[in-house]
C-alpha atoms as a PDB file:
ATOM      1  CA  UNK A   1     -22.364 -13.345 -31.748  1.00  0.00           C
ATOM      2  CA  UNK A   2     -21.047 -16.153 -29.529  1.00  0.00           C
ATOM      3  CA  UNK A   3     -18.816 -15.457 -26.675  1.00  0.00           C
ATOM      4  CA  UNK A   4     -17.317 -17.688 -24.873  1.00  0.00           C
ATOM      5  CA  UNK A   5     -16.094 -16.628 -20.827  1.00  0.00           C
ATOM      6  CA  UNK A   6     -12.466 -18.904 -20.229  1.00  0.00           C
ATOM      7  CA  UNK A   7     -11.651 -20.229 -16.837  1.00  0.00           C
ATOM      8  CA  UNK A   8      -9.493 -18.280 -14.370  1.00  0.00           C
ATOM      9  CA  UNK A   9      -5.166 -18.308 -15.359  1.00  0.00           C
ATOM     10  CA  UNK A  10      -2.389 -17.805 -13.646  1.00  0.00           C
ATOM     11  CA  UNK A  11      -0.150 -14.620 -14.735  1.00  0.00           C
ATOM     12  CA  UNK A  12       2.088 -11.450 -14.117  1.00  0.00           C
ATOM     13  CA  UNK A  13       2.075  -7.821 -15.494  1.00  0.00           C
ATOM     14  CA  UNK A  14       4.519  -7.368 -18.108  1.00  0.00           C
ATOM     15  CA  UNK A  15       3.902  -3.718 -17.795  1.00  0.00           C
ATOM     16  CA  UNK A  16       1.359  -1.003 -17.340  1.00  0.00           C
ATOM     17  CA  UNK A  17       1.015   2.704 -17.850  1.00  0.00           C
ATOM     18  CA  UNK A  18      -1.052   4.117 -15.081  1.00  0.00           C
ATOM     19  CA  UNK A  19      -1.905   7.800 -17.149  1.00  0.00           C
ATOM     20  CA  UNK A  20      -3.295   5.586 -20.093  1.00  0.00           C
ATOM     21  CA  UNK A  21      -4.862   3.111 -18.312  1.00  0.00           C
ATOM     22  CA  UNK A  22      -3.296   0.415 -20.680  1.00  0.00           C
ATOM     23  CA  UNK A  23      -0.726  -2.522 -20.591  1.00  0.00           C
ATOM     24  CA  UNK A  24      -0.178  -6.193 -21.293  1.00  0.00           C
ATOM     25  CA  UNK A  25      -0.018  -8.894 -19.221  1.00  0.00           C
ATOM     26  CA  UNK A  26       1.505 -12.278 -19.647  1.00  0.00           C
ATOM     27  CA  UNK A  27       0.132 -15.943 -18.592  1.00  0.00           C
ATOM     28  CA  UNK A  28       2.301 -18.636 -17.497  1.00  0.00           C
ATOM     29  CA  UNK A  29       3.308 -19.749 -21.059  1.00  0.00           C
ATOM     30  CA  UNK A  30       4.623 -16.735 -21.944  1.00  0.00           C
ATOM     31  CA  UNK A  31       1.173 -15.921 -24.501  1.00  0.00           C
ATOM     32  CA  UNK A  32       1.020 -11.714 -23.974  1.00  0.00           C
ATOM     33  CA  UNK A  33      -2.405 -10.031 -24.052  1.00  0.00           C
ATOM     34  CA  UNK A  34      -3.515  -6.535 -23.984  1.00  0.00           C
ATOM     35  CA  UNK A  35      -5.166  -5.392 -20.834  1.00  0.00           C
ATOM     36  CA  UNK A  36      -7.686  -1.889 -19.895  1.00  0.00           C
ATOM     37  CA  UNK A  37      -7.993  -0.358 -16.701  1.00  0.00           C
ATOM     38  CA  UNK A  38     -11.761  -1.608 -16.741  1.00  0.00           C
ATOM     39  CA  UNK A  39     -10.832  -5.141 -16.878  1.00  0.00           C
ATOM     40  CA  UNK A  40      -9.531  -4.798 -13.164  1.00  0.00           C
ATOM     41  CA  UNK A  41     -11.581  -5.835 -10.581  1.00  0.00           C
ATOM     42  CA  UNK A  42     -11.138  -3.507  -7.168  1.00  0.00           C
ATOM     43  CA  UNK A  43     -12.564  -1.849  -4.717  1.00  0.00           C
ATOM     44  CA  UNK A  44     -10.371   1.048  -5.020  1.00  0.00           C
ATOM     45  CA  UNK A  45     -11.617   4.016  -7.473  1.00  0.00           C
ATOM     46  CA  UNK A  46      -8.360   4.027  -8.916  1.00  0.00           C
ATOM     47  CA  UNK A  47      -7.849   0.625 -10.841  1.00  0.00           C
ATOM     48  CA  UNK A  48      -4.019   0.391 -11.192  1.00  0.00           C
ATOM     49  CA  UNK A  49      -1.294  -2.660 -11.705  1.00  0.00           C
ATOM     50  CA  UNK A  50       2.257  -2.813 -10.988  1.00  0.00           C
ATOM     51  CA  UNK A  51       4.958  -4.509 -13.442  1.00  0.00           C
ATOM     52  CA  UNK A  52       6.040  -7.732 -12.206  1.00  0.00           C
ATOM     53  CA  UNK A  53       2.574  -7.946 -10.061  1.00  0.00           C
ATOM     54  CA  UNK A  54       0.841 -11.349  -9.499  1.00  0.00           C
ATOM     55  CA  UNK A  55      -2.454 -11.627 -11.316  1.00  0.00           C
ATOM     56  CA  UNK A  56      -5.066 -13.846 -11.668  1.00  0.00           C
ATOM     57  CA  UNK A  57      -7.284 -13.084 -15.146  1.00  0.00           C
ATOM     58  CA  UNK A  58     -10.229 -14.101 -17.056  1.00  0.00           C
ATOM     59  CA  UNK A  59     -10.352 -14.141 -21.178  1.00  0.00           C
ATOM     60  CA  UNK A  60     -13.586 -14.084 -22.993  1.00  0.00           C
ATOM     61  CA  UNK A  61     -12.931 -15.442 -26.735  1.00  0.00           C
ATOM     62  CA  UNK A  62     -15.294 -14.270 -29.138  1.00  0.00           C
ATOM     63  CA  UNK A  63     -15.230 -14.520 -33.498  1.00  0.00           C
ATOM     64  CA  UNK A  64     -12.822 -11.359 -32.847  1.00  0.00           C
ATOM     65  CA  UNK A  65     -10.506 -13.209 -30.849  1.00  0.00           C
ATOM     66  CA  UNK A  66      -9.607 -13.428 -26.695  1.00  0.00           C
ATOM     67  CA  UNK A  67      -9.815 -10.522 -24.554  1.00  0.00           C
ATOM     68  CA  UNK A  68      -8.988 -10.071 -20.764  1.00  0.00           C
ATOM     69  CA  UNK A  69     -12.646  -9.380 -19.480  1.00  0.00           C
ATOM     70  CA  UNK A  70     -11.299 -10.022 -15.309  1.00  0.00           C
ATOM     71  CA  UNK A  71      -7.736  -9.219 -13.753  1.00  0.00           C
ATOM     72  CA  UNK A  72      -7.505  -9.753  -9.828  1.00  0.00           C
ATOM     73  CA  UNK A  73      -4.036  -9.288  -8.087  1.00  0.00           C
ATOM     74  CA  UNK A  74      -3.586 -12.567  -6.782  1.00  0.00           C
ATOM     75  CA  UNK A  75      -2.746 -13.626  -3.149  1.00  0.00           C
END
């Protein structure tokens, strides 16, 4: 299997639901793409976003398609 790790983009939390752990995020063309609690990169034991938060995110394409592998809150 060949994957393929993306360089970092630019993007914002369209929404997520803390109790699943789920949510989709949004880079800056508008392209939406699911997003799991262990793609988030803290050093908190609760990994958590905020709707509307500033993110900075990874995508690893693979035959099955793109996938967020990193999400950092940006600065």
């Amino acid at each position: 299997m060949n994957v393929r790790s993306e360089a970092w983009q630019n993007g914002v939390v369209h929404w997520f639901d803390e109790m699943t752990g789920e949510g989709l995020i949004k880079d800056q063309n508008g392209k939406s793409y699911y997003v799991h609690y262990s793609a988030i990169e803290s050093s908190n034991k609760w990994r958590n976003l905020q709707d509307e938060q500033k993110i900075r995110f990874k995508l690893v394409t693979s035959a099955n398609g793109s996938q967020v592998s990193h999400v950092k809150v940006a600065k």
